[in-house]
N, C-alpha and C. Protein backbone atom coordinates (compact mmCIF):
# COMPACT_ATOMS: atom_id res chain seq x y z
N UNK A 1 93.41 -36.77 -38.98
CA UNK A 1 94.12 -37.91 -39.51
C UNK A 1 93.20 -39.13 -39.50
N UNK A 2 93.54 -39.89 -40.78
CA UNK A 2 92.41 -41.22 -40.75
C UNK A 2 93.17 -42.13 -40.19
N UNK A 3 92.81 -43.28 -38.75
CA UNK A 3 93.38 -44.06 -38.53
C UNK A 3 94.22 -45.40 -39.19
N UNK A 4 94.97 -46.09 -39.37
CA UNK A 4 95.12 -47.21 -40.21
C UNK A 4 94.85 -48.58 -40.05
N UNK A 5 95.33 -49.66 -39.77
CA UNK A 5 94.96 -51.10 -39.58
C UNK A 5 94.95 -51.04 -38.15
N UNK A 6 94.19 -52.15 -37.87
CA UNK A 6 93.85 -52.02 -36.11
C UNK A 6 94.13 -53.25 -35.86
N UNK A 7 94.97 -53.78 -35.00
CA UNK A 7 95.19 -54.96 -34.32
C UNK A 7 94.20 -55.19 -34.05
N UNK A 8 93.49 -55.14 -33.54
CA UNK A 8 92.02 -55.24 -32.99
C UNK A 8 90.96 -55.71 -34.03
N UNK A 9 90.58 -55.08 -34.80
CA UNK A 9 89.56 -55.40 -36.04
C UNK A 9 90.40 -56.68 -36.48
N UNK A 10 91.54 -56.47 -36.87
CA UNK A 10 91.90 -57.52 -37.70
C UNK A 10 92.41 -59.18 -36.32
N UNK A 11 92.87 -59.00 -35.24
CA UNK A 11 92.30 -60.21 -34.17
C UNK A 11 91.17 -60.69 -34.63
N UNK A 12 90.29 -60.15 -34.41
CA UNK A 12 88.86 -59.87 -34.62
C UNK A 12 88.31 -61.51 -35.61
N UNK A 13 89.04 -60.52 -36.43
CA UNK A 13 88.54 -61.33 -38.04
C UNK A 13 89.24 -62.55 -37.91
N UNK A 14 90.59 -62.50 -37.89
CA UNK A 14 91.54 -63.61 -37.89
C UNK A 14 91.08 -64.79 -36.90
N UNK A 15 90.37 -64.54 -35.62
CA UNK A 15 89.86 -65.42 -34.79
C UNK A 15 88.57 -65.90 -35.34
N UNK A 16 87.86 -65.73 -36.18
CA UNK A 16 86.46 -66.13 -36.44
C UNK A 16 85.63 -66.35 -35.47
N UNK A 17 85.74 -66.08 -34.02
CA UNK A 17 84.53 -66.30 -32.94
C UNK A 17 83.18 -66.38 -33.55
N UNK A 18 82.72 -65.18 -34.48
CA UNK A 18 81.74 -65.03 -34.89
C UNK A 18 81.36 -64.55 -33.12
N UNK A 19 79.60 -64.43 -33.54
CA UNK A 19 78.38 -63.50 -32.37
C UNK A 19 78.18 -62.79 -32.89
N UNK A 20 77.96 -62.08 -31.32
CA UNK A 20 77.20 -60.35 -31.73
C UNK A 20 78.42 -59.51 -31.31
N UNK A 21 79.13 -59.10 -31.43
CA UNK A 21 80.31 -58.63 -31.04
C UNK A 21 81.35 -58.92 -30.60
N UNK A 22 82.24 -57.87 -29.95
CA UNK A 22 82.85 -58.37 -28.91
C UNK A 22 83.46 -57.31 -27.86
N UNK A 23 84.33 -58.07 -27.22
CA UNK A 23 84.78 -56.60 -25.62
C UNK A 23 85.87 -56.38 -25.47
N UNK A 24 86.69 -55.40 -25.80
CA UNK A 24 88.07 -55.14 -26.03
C UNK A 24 88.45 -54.45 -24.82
N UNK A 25 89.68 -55.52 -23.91
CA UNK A 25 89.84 -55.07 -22.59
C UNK A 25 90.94 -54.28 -22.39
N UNK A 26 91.89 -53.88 -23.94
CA UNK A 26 93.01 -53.71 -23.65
C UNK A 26 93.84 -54.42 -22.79
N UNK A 27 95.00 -53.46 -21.86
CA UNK A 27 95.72 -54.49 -20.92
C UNK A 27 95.38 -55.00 -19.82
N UNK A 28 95.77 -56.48 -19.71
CA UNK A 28 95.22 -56.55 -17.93
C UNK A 28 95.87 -55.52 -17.10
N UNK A 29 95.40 -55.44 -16.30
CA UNK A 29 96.17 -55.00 -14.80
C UNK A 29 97.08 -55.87 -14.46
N UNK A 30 98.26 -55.13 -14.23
CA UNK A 30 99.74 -56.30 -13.62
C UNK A 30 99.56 -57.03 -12.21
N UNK A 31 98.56 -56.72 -11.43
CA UNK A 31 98.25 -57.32 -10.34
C UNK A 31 97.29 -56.92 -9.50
N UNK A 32 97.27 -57.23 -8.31
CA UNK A 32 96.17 -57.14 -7.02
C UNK A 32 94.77 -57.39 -7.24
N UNK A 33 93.93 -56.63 -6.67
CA UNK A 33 92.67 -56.76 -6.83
C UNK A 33 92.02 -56.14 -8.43
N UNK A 34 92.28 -55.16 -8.79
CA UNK A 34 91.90 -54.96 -10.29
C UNK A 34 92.17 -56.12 -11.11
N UNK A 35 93.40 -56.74 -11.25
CA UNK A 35 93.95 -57.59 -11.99
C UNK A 35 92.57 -58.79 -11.96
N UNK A 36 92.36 -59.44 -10.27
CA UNK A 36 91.73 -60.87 -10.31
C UNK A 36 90.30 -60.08 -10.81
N UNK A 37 89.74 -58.46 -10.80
CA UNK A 37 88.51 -58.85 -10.80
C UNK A 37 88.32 -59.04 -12.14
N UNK A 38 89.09 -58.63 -13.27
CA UNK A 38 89.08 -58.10 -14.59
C UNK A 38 89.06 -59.33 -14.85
N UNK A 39 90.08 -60.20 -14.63
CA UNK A 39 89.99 -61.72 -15.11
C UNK A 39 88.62 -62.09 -14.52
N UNK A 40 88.17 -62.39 -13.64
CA UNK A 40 86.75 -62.92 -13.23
C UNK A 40 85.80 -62.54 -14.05
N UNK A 41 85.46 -61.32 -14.53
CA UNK A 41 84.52 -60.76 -15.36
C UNK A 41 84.82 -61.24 -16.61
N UNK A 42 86.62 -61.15 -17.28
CA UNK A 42 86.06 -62.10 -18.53
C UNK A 42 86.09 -63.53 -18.77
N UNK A 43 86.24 -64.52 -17.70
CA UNK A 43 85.93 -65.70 -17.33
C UNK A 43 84.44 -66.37 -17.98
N UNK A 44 83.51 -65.11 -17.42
CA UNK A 44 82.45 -65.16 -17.49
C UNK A 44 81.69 -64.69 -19.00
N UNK A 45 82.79 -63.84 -19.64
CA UNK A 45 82.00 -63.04 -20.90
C UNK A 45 81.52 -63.81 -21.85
N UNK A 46 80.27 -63.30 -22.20
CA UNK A 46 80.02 -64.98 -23.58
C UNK A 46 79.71 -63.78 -24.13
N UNK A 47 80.81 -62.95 -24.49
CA UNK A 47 81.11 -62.58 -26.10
C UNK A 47 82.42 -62.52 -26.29
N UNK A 48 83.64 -62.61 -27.41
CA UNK A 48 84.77 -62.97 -27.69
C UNK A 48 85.14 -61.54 -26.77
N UNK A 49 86.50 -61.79 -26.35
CA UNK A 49 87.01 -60.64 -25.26
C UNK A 49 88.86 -60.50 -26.01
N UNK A 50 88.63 -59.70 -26.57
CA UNK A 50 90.51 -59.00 -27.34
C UNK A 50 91.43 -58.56 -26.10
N UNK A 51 92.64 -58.99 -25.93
CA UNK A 51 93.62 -57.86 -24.60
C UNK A 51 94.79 -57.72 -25.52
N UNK A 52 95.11 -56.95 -25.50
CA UNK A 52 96.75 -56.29 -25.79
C UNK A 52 97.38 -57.20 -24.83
N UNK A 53 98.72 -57.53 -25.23
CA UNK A 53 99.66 -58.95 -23.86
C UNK A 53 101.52 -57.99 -24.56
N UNK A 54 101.57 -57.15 -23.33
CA UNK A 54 103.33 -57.08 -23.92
C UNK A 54 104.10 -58.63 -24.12
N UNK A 55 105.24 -58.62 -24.69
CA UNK A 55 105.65 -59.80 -24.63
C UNK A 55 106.62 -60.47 -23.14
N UNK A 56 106.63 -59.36 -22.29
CA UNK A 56 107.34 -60.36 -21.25
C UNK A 56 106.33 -60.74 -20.25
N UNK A 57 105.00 -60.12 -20.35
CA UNK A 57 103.56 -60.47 -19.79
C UNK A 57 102.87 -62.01 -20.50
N UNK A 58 103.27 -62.12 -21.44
CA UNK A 58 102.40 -63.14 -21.98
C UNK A 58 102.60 -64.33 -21.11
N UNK A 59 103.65 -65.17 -20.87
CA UNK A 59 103.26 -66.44 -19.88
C UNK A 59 102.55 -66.14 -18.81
N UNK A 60 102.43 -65.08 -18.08
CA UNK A 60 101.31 -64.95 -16.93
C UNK A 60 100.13 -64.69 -16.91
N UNK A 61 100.03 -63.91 -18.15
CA UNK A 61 98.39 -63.38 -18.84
C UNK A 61 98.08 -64.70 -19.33
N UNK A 62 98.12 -65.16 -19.70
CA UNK A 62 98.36 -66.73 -20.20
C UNK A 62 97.67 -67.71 -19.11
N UNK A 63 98.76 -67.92 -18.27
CA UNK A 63 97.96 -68.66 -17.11
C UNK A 63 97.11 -68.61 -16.29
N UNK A 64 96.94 -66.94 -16.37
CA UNK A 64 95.95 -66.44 -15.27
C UNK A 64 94.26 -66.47 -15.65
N UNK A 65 94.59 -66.46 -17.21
CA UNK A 65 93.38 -66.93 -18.21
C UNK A 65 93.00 -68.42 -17.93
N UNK A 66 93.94 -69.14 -18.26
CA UNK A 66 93.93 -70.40 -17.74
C UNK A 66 93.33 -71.01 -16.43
N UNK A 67 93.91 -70.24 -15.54
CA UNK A 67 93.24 -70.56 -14.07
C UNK A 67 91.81 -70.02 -13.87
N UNK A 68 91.25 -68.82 -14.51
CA UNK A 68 90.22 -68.74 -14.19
C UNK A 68 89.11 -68.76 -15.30
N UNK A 69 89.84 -68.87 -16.51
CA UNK A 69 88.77 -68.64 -17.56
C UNK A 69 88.65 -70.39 -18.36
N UNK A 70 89.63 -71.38 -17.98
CA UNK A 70 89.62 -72.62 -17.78
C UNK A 70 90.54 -72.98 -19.34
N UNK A 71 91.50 -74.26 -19.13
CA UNK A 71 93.11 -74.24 -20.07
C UNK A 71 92.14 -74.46 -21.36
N UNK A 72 90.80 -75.04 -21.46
CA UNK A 72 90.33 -75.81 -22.73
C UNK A 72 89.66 -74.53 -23.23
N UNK A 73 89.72 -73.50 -23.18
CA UNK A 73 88.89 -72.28 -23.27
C UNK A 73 89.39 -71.86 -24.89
N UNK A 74 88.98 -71.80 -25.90
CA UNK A 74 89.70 -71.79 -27.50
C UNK A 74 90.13 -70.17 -27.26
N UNK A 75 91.87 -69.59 -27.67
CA UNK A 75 91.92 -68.49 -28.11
C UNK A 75 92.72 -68.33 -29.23
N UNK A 76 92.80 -67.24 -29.57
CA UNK A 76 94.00 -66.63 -30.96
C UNK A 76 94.64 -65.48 -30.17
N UNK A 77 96.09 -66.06 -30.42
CA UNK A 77 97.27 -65.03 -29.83
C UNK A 77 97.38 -65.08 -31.32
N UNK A 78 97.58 -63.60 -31.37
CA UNK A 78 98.28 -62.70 -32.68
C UNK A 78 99.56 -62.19 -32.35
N UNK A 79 100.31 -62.02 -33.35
CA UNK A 79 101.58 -61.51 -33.05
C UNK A 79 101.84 -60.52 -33.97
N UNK A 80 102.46 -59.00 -33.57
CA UNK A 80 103.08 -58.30 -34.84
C UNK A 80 101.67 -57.45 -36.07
N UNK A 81 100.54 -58.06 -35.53
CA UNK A 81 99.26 -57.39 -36.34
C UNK A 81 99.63 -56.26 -37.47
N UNK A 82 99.23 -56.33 -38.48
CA UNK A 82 99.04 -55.40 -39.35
C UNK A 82 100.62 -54.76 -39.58
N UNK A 83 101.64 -55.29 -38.99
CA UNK A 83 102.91 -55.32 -39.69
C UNK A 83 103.47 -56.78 -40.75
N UNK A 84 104.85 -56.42 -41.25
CA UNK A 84 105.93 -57.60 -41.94
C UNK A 84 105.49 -58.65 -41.36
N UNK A 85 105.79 -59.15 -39.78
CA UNK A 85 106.16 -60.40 -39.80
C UNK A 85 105.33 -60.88 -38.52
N UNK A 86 103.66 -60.12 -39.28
CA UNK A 86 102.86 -61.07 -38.73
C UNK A 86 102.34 -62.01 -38.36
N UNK A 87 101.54 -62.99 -37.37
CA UNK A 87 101.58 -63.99 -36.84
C UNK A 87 100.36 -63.96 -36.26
N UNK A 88 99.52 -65.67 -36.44
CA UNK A 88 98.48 -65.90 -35.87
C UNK A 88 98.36 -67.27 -35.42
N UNK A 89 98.48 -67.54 -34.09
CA UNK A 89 98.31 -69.13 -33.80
C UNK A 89 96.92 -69.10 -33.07
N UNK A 90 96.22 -70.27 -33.20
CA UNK A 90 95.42 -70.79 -32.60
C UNK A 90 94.80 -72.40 -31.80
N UNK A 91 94.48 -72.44 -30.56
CA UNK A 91 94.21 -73.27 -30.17
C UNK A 91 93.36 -72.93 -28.82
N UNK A 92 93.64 -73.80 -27.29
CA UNK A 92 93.51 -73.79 -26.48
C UNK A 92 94.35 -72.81 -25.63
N UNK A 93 93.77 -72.25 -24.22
CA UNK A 93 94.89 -71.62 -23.31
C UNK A 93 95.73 -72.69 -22.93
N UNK A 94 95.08 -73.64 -22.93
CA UNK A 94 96.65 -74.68 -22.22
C UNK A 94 97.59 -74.89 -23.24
N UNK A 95 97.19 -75.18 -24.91
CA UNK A 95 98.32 -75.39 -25.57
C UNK A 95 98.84 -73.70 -26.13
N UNK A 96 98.02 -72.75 -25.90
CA UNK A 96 98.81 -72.04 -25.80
C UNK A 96 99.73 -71.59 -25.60
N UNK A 97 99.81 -71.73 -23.79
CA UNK A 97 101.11 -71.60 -22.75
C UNK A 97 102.20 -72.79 -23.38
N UNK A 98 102.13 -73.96 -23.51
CA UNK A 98 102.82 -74.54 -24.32
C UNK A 98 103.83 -74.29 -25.16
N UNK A 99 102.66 -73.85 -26.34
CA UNK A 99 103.40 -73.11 -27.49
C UNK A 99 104.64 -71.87 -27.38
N UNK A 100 103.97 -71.19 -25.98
CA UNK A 100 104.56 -69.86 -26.13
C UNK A 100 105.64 -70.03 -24.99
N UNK A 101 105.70 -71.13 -24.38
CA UNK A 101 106.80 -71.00 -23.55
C UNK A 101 108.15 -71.79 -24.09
N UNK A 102 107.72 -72.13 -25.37
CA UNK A 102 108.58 -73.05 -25.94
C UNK A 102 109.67 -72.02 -27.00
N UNK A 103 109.16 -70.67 -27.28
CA UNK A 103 109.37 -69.70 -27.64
C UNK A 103 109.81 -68.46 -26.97
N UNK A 104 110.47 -67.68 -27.59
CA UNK A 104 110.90 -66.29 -26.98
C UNK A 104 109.57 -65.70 -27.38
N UNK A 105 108.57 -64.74 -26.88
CA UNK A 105 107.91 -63.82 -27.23
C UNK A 105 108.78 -62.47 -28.01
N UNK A 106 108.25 -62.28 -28.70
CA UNK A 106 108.79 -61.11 -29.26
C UNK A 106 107.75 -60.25 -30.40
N UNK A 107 107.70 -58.81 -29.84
CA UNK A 107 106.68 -57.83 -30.47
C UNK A 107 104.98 -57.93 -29.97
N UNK A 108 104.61 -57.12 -30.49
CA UNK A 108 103.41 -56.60 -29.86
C UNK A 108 102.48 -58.29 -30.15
N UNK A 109 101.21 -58.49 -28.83
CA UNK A 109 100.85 -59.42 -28.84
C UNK A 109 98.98 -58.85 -29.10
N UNK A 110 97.86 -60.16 -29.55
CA UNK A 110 96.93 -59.64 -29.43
C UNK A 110 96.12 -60.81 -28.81
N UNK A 111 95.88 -60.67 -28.12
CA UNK A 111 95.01 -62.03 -27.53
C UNK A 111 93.47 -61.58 -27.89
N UNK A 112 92.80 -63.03 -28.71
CA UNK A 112 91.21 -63.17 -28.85
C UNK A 112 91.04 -63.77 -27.82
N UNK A 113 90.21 -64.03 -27.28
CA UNK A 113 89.86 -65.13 -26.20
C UNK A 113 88.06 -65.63 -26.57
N UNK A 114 87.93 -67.02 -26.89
CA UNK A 114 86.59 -67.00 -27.48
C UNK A 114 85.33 -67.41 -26.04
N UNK A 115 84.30 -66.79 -26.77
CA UNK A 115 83.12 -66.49 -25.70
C UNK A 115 83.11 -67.95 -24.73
N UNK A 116 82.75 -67.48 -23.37
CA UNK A 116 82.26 -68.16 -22.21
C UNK A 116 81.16 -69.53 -23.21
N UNK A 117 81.26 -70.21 -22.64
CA UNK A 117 80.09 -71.46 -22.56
C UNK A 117 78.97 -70.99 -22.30
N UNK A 118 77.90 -70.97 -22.64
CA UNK A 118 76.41 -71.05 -21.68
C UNK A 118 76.56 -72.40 -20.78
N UNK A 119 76.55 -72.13 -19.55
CA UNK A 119 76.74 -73.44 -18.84
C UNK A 119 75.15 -73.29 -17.65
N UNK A 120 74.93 -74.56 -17.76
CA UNK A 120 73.67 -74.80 -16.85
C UNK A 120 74.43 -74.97 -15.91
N UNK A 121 73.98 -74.15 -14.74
CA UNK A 121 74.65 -74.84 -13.37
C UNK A 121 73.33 -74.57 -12.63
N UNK A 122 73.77 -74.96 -11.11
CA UNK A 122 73.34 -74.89 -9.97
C UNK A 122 72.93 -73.61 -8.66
N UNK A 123 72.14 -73.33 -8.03
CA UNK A 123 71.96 -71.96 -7.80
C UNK A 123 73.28 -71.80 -7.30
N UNK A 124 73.29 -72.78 -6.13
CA UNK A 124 74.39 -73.04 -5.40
C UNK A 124 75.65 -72.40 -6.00
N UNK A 125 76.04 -73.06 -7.19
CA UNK A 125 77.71 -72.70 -8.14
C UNK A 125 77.04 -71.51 -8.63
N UNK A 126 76.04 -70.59 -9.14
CA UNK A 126 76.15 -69.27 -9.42
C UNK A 126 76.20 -68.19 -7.86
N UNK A 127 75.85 -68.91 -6.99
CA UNK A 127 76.30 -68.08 -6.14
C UNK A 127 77.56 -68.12 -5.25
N UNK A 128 78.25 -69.36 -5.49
CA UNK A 128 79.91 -69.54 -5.47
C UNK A 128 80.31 -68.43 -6.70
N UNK A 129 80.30 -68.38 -7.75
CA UNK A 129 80.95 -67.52 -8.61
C UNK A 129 80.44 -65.82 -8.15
N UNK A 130 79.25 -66.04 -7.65
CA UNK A 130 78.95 -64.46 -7.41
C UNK A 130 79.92 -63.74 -5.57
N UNK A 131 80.13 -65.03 -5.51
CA UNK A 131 81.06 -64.82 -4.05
C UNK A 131 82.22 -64.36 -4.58
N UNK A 132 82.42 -65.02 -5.63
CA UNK A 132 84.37 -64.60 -6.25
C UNK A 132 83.98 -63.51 -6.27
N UNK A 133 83.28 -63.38 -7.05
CA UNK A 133 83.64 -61.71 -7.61
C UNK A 133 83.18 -60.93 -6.61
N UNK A 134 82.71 -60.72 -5.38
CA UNK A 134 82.33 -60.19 -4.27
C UNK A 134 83.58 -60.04 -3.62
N UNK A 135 84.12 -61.21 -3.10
CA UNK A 135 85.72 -61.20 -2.27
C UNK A 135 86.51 -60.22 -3.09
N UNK A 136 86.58 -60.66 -4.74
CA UNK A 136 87.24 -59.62 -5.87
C UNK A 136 86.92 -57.83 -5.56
N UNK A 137 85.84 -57.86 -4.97
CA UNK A 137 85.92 -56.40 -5.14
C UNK A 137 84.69 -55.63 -5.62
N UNK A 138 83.55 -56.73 -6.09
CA UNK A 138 83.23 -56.06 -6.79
C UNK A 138 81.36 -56.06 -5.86
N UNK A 139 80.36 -55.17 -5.88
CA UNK A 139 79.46 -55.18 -4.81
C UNK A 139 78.01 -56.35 -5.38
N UNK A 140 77.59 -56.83 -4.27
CA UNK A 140 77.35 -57.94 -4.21
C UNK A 140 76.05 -57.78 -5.43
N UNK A 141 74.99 -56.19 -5.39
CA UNK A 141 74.33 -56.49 -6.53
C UNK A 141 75.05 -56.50 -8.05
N UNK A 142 76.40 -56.25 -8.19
CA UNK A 142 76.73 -56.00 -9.37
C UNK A 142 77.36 -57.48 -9.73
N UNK A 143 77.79 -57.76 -8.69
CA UNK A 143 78.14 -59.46 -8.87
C UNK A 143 77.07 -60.66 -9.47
N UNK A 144 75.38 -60.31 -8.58
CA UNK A 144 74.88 -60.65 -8.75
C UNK A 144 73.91 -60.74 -10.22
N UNK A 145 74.14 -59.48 -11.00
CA UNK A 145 73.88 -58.92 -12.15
C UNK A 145 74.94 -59.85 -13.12
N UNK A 146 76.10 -59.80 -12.78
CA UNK A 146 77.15 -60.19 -13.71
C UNK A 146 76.82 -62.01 -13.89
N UNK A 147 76.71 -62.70 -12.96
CA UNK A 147 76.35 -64.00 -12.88
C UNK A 147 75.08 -64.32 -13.28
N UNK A 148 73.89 -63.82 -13.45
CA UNK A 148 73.14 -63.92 -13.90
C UNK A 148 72.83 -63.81 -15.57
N UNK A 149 73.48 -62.64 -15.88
CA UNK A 149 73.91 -62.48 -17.35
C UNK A 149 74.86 -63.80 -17.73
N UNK A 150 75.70 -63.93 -17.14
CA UNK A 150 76.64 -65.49 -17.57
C UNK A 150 75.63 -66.69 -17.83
N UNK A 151 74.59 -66.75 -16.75
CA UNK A 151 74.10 -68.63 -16.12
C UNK A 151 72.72 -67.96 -17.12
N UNK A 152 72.48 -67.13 -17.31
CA UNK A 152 70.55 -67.08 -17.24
C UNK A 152 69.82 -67.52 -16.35
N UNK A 153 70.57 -67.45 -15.36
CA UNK A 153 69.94 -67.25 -13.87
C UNK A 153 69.04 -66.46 -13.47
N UNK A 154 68.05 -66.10 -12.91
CA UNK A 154 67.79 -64.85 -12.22
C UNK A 154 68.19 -64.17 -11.13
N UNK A 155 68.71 -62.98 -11.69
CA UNK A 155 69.61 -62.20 -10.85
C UNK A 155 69.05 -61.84 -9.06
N UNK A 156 68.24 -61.83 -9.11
CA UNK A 156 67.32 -61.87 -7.80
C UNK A 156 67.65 -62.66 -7.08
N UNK A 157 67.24 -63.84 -7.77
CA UNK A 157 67.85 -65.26 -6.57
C UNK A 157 68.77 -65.21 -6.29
N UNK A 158 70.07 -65.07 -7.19
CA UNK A 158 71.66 -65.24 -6.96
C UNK A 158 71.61 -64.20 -5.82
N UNK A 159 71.01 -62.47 -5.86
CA UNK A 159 71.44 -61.66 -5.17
C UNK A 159 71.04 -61.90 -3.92
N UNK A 160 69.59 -62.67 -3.34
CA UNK A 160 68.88 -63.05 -2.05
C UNK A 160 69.50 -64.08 -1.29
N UNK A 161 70.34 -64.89 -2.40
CA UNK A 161 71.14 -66.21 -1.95
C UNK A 161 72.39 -65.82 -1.63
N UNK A 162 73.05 -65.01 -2.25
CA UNK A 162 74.14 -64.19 -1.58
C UNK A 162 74.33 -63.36 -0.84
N UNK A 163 72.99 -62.66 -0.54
CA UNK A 163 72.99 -61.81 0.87
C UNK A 163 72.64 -62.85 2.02
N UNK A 164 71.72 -63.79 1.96
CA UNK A 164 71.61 -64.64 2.58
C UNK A 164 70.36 -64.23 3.74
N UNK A 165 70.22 -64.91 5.14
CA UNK A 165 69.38 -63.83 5.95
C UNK A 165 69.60 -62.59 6.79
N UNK A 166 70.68 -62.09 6.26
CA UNK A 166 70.68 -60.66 6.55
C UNK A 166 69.68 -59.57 5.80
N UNK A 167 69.51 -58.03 6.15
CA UNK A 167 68.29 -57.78 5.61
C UNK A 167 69.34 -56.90 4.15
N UNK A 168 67.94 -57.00 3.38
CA UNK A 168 68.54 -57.02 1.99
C UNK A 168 68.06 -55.68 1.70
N UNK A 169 68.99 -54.48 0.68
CA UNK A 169 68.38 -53.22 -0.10
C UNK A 169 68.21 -53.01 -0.59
């Protein structure tokens, strides 16, 4: 069987991020530790990141984007994709939540979320962010890999600065 229209491709397009791709996370995780690390990692993604959002999930997927991926962060919630009574808004996560709490959600949702900033920071704040995602779950060289890809840091330093003077492997 040949597949047909893809929520996904067509998010895609409808968001114009433009790049070199992008990272389709499907659903978040409804909670615990999978949930915060998944958000932490795409906090950080500087390429556009797609999630599937049921509709009684969306105000929390929503905020939780918000809290860690920051409210001024530009996305496209799709609604209904590649059916009748399709729907595409765009703005910010903060006027997002806005928008959508001012509303009933209803039918399948598609969240774009557009790429991370290149942000110059400090060794210091890449190795605060490589701590999140450490407490999150995730091991300190892979943290250190992940933050480095974000900052253009070198991953070395972040990882020597986050092990600290304990002995390192």
């Amino acid at each position: 069987m040949i597949p047909g229209p893809s929520a996904v491709t067509s998010a895609v397009a409808l968001a114009g991020f433009g790049g070199e791709g992008f990272v389709f996370e499907g659903f978040l995780p409804k909670k615990g530790k999978p949930r915060t690390q998944r958000l932490q990692r795409i906090a950080v993604e500087d390429r556009p990141v797609v999630l599937f959002v049921s509709p009684h999930r969306l105000g929390a997927d929503l905020a939780d984007l918000a809290s860690t991926s920051g409210g001024d962060r530009h996305v496209v919630v799709a609604r209904e994709l590649t059916k009748l009574h399709e729907e595409g808004w765009a703005g910010t996560i903060q006027e997002a939540i806005e928008e959508w709490s001012q509303r009933a959600p209803k039918g399948e949702f598609t969240i774009v979320l557009a790429a991370a900033e290149p942000q110059v920071i400090s060794l210091s704040d890449a190795v605060a962010q490589a701590r999140r995602l450490v407490s999150g779950g995730s091991a300190p060289s892979e943290a250190a890999r992940e933050i480095a890809h974000a900052t253009g840091m070198p991953r070395r330093q972040i990882y020597e600065a986050l092990l600290g003077p304990q002995e390192r492997s």
